[in-house]
C-alpha atoms as a PDB file:
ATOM      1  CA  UNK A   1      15.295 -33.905-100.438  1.00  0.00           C
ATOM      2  CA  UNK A   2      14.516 -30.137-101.448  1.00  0.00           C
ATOM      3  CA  UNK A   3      16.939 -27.986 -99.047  1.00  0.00           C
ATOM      4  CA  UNK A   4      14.807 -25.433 -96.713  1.00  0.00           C
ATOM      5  CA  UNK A   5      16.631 -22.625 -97.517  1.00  0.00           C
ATOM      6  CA  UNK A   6      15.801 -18.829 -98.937  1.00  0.00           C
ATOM      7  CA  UNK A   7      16.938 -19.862-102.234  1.00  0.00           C
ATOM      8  CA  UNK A   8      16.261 -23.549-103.069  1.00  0.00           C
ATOM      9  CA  UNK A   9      17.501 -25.282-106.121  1.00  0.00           C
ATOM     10  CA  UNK A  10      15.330 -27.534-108.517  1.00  0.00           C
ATOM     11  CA  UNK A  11      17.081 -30.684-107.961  1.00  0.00           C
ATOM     12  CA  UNK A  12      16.083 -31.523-111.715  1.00  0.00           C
ATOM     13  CA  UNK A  13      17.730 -28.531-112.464  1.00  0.00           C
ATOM     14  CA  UNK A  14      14.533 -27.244-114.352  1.00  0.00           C
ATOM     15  CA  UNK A  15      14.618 -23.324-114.138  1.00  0.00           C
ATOM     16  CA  UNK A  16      10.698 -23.441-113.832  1.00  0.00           C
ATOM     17  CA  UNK A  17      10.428 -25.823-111.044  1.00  0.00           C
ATOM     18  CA  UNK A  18       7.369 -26.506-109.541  1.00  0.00           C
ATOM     19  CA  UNK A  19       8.671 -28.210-106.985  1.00  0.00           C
ATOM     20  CA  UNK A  20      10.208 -24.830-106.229  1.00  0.00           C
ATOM     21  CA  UNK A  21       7.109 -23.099-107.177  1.00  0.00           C
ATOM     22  CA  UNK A  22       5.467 -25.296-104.323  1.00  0.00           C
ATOM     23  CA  UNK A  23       7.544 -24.951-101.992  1.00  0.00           C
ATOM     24  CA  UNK A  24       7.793 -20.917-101.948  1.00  0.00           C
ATOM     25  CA  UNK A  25       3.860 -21.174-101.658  1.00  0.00           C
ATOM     26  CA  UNK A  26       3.897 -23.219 -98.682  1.00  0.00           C
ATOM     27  CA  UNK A  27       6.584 -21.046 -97.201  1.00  0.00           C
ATOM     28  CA  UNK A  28       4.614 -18.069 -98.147  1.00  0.00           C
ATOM     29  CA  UNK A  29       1.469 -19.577 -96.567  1.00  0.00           C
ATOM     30  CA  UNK A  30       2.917 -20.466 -93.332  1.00  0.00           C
ATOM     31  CA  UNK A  31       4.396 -17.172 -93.222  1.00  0.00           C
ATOM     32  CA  UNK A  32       0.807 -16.006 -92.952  1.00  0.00           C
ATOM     33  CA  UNK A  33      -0.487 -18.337 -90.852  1.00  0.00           C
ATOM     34  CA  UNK A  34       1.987 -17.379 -88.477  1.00  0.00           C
ATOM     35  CA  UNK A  35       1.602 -13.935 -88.773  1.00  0.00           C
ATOM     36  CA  UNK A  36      -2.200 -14.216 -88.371  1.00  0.00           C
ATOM     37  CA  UNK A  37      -1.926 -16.057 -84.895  1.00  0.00           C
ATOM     38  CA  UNK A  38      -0.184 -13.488 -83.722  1.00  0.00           C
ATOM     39  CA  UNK A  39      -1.988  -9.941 -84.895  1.00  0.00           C
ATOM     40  CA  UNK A  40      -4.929  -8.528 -83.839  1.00  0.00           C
ATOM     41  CA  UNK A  41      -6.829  -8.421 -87.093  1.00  0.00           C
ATOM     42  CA  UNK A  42      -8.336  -5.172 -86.473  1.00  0.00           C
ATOM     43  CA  UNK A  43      -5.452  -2.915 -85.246  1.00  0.00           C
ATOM     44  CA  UNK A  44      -2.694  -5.283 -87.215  1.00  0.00           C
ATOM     45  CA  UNK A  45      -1.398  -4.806 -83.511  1.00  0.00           C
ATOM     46  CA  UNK A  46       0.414  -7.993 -81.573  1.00  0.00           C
ATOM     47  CA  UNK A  47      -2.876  -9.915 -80.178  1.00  0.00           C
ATOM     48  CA  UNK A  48      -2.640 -10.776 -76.309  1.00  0.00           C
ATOM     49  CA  UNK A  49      -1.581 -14.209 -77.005  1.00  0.00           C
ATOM     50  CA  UNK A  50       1.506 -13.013 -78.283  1.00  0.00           C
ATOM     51  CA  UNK A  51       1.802 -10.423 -75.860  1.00  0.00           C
ATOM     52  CA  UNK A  52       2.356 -13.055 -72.674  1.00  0.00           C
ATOM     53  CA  UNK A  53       4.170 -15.354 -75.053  1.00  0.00           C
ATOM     54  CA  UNK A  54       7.059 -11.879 -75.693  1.00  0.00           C
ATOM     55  CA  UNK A  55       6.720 -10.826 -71.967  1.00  0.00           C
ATOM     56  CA  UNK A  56       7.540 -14.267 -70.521  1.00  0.00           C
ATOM     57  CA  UNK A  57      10.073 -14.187 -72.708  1.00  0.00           C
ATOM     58  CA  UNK A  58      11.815 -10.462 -72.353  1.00  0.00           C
ATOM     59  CA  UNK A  59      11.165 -11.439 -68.096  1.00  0.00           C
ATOM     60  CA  UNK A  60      13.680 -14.153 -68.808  1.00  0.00           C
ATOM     61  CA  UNK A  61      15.953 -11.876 -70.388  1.00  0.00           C
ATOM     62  CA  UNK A  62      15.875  -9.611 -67.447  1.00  0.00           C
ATOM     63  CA  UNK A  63      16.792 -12.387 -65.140  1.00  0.00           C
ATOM     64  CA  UNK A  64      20.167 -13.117 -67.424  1.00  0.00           C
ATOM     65  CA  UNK A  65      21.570  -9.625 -68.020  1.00  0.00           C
ATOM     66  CA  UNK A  66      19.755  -7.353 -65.470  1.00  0.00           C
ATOM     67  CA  UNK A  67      18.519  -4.934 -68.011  1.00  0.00           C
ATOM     68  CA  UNK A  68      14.639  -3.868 -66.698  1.00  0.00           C
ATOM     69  CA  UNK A  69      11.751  -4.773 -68.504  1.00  0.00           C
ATOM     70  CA  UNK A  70       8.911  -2.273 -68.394  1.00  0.00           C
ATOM     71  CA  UNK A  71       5.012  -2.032 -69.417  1.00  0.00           C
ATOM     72  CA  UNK A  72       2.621   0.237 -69.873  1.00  0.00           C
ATOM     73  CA  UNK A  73      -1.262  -0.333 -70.276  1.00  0.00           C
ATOM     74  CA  UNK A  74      -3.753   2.022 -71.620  1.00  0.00           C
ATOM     75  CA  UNK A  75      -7.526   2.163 -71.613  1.00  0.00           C
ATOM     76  CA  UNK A  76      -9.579   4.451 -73.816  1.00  0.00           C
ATOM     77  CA  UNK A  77     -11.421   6.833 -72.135  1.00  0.00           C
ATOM     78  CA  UNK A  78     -15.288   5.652 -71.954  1.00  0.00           C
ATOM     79  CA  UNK A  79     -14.805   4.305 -75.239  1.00  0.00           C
ATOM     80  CA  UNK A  80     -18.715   3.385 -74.988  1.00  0.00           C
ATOM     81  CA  UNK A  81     -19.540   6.859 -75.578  1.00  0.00           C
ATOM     82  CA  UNK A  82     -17.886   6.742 -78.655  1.00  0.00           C
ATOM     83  CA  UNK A  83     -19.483   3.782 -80.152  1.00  0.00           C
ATOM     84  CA  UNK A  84     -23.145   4.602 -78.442  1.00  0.00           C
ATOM     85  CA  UNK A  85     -22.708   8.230 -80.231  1.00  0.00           C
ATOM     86  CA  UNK A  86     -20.772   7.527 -83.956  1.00  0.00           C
ATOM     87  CA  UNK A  87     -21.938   3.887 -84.365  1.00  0.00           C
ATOM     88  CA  UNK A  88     -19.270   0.869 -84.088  1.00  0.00           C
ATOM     89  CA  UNK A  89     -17.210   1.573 -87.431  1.00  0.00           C
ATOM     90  CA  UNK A  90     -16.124   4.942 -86.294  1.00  0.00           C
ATOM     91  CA  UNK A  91     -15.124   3.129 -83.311  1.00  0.00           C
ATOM     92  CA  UNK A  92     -13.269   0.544 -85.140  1.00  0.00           C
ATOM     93  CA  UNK A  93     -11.925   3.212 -87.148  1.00  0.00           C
ATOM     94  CA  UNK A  94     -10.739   5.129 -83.503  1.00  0.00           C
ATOM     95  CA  UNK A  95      -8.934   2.170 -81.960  1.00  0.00           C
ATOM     96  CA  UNK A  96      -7.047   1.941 -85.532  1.00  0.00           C
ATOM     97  CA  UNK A  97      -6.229   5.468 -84.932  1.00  0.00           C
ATOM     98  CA  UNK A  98      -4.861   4.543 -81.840  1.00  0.00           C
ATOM     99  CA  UNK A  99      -2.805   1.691 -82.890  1.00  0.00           C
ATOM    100  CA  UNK A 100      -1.011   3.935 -85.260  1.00  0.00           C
ATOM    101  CA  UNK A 101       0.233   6.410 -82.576  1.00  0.00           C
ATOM    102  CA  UNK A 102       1.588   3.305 -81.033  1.00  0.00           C
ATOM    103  CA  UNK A 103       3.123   2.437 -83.642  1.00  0.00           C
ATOM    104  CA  UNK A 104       4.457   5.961 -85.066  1.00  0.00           C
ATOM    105  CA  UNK A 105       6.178   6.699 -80.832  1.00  0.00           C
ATOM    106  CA  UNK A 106       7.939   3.466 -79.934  1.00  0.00           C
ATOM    107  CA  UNK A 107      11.589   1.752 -81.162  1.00  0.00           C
ATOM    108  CA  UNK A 108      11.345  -1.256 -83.107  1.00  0.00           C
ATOM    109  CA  UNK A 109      12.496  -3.256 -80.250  1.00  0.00           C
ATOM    110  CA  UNK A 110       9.364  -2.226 -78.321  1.00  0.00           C
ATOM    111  CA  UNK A 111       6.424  -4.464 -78.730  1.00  0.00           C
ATOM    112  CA  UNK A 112       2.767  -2.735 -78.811  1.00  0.00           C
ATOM    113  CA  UNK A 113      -0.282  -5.161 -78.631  1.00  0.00           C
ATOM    114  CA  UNK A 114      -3.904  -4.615 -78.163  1.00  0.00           C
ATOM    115  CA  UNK A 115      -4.659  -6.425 -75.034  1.00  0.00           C
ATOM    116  CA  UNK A 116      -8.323  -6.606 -75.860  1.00  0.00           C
ATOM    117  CA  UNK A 117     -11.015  -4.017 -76.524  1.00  0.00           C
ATOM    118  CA  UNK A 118     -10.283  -1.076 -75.822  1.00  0.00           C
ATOM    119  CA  UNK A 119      -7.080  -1.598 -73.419  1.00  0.00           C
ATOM    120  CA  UNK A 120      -3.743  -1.871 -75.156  1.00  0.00           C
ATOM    121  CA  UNK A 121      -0.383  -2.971 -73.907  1.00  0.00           C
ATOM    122  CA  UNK A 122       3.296  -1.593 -74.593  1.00  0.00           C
ATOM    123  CA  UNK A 123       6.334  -4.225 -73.837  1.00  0.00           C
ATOM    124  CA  UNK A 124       9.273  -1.835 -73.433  1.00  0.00           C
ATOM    125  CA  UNK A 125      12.574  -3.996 -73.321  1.00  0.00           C
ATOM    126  CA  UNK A 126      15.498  -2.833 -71.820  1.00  0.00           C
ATOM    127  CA  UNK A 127      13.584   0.368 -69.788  1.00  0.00           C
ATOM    128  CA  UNK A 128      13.898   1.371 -66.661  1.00  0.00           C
ATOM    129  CA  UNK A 129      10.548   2.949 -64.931  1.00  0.00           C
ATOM    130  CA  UNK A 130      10.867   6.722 -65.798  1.00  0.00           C
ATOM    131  CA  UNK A 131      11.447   6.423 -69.293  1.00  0.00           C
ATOM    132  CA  UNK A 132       8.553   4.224 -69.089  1.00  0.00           C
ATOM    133  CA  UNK A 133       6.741   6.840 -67.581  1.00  0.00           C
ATOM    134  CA  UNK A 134       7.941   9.732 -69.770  1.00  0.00           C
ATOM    135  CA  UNK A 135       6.817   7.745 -72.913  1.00  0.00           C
ATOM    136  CA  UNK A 136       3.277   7.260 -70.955  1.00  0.00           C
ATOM    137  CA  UNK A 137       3.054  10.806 -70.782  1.00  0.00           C
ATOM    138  CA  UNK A 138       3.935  11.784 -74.437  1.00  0.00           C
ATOM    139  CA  UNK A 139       1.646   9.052 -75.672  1.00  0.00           C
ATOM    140  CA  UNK A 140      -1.260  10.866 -73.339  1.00  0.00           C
ATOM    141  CA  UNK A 141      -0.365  13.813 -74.757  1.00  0.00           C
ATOM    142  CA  UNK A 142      -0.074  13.312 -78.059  1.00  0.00           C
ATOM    143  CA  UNK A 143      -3.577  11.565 -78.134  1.00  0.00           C
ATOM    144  CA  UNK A 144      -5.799  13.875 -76.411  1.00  0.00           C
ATOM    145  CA  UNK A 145      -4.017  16.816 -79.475  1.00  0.00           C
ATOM    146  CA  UNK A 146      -4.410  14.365 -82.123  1.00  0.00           C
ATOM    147  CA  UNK A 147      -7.813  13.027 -81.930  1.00  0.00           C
ATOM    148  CA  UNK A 148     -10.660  15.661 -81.986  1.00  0.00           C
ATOM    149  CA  UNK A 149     -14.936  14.321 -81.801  1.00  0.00           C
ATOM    150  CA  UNK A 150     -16.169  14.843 -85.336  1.00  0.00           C
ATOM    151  CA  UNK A 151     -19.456  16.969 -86.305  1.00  0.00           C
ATOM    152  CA  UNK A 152     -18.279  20.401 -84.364  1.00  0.00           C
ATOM    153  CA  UNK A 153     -18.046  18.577 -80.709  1.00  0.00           C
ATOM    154  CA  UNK A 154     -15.410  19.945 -78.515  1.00  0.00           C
ATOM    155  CA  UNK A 155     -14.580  16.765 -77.154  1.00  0.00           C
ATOM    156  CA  UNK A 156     -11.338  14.870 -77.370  1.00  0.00           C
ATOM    157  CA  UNK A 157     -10.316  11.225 -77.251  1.00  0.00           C
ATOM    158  CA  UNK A 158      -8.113  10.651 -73.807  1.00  0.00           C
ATOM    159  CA  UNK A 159      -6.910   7.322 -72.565  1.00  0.00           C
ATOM    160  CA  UNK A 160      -5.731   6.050 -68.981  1.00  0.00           C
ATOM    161  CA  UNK A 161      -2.045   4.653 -68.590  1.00  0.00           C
ATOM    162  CA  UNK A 162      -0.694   2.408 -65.760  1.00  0.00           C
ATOM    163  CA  UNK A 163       3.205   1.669 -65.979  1.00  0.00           C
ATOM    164  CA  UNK A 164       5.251  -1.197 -64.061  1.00  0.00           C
ATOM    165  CA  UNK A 165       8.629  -2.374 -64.153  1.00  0.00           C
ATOM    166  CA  UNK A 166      10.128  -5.942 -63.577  1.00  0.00           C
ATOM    167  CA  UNK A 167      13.796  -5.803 -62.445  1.00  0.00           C
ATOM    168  CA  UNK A 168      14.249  -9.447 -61.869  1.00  0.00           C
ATOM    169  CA  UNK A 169      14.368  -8.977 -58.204  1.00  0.00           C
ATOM    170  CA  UNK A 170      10.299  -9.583 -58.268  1.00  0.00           C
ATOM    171  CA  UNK A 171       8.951 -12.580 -57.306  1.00  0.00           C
ATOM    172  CA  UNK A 172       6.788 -12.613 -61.143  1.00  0.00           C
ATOM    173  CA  UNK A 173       5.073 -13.847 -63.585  1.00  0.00           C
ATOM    174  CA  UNK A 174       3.684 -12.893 -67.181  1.00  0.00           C
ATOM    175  CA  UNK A 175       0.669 -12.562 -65.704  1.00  0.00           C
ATOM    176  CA  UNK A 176       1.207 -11.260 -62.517  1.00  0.00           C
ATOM    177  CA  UNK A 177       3.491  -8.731 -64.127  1.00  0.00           C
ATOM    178  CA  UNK A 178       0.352  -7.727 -66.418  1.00  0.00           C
ATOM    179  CA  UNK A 179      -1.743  -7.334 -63.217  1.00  0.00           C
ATOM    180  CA  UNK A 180       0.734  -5.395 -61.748  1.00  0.00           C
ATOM    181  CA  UNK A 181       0.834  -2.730 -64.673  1.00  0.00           C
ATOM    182  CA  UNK A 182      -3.475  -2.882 -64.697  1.00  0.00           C
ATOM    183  CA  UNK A 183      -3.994  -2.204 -61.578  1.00  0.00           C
ATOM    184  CA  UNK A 184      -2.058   1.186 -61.633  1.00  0.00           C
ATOM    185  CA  UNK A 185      -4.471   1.578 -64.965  1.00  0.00           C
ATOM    186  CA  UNK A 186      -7.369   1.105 -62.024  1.00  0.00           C
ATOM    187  CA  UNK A 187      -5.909   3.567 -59.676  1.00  0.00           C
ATOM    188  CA  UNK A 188      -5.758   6.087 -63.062  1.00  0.00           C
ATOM    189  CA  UNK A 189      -9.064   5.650 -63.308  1.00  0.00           C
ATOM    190  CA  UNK A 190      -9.770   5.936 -60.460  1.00  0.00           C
ATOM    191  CA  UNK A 191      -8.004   9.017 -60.172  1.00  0.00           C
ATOM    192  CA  UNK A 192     -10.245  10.881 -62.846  1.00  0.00           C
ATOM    193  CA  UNK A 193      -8.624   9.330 -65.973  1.00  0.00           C
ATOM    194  CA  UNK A 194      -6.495  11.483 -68.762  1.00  0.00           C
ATOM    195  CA  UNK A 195      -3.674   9.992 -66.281  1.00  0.00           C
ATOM    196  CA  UNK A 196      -0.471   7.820 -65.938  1.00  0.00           C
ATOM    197  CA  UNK A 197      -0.384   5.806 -62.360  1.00  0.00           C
ATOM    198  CA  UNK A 198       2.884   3.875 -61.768  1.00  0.00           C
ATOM    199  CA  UNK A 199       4.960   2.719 -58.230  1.00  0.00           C
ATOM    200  CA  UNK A 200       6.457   6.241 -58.080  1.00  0.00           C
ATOM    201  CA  UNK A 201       3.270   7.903 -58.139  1.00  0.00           C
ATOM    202  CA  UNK A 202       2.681  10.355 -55.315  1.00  0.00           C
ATOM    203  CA  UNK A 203       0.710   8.881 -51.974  1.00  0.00           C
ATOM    204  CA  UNK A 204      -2.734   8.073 -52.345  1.00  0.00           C
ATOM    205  CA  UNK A 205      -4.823   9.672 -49.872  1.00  0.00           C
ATOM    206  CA  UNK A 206      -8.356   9.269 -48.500  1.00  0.00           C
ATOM    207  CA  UNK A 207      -9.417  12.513 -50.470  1.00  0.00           C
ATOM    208  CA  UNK A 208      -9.247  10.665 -54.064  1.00  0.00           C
ATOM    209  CA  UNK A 209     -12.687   9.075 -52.522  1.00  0.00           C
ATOM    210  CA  UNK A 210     -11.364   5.091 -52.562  1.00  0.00           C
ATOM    211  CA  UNK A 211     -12.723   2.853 -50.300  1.00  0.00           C
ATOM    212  CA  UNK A 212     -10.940   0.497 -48.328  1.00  0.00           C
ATOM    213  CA  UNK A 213     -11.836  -2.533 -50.337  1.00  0.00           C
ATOM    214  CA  UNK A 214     -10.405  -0.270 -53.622  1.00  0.00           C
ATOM    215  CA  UNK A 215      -7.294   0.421 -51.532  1.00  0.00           C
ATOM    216  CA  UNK A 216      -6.673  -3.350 -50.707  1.00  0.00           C
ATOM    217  CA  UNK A 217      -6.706  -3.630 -54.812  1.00  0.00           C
ATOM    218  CA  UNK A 218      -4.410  -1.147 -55.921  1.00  0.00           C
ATOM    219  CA  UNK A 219      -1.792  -1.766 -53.270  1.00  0.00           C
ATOM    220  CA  UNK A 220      -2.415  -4.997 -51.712  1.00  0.00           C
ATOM    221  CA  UNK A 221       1.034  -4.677 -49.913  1.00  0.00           C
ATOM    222  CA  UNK A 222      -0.245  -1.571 -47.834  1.00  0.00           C
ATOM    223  CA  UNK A 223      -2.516  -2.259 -44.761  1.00  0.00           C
ATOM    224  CA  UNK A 224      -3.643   1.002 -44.000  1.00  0.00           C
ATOM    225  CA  UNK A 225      -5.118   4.174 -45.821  1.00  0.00           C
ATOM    226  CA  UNK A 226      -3.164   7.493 -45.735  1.00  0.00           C
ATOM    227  CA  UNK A 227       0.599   6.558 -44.416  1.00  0.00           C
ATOM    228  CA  UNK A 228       1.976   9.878 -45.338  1.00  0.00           C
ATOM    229  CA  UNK A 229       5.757   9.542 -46.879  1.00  0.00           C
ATOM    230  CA  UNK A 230       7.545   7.070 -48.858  1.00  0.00           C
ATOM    231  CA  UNK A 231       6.167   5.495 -52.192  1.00  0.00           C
ATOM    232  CA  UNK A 232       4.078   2.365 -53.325  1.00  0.00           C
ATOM    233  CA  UNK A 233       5.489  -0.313 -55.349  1.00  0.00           C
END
């Protein structure tokens, strides 16, 4: 039987082999396979199904050595706009753009993914909820300088973040966790956008204009509206 191994021999010791030459095109196909069930094909991002698959995983990892697992979600700013005014391809071309800064401000270890649309997700092993946060805000940053409206507008391309962080002591799951870290995305929004939102945000106060119903989203564990002191999450 042909070893599976980086370098196989020809067991007829041919040195043209094509039962070598076979068997590095299989291995070179399911390479591919496997990579495209797990990209986004647009963004060449981690897809969503990947995404849960890591997080469930780095969760785990959390539970065994105590080392926090954060994430961050990010929304594109009324991305709509952008493909109502430049057409669809620009906007393809944008959320590329996007996926690149990902890319070009996170450790190899980290995991970016596009979570669906316009919405994109950062796994961030090993972090603990401020560095989370301070990466949130460079990423903000960095987009709203680096992306500028084509054709002489003066508008810029801004995005909404929501971090969370599982220490192991939550009661969690892959997808909870993911709700956790979108619903501070909501509150971001809610809170104007070109924001990060995370547990150590400051209070949230009747004046941001939420109703009750809104409230009872963002921080289901809170009963009433404008407790002054303390933190959520």
């Amino acid at each position: 039987m042909l070893p599976f191994s980086p370098s196989p021999t020809c067991p007829a010791g041919m040195k043209a082999c094509p039962v070598i030459v076979g068997f590095l095109r299989l291995q070179e196909e399911c390479r591919r396979l496997k990579e495209l069930s797990q990209t986004d094909a647009l963004t060449g991002l981690y897809n969503r199904r990947f995404l849960e698959m890591t997080l469930d995983q780095e969760m785990e990892r959390t539970r065994r050595t105590g080392l926090p697992t954060s994430l961050i979600m990010l929304d594109i700013d009324f991305f709509k706009r952008v493909n109502d005014t430049y057409g669809h391809q620009f906007g393809d071309e944008t959320l590329c753009q996007v996926a690149m800064l990902l890319k070009n401000n996170v450790r190899k270890l980290d995991v970016p993914c596009r979570y669906g649309g316009e919405e994109f997700a950062l796994i961030l092993p090993g972090t603990r909820l401020p560095q989370a946060v301070r990466l949130a805000v460079r990423l903000k940053e960095n987009l709203a300088q680096s992306w500028k409206e084509p054709q002489g507008r003066n508008g810029q391309l801004t995005a909404s973040f929501g971090v969370e962080t599982f220490t192991g002591r939550q009661d969690m799951t892959p997808i909870s966790f993911l709700q956790a870290a979108d619903r501070w995305l909501m509150l971001a929004k809610a809170r104007g956008r070109n924001t990060v939102c995370h547990p150590d945000s400051p209070q949230v106060g009747p004046e941001l204009g939420l109703t009750p119903e809104e409230h009872r989203v963002f921080f289901p564990e809170n009963a009433q509206i404008g407790k002054t002191g303390g933190s959520y999450g």
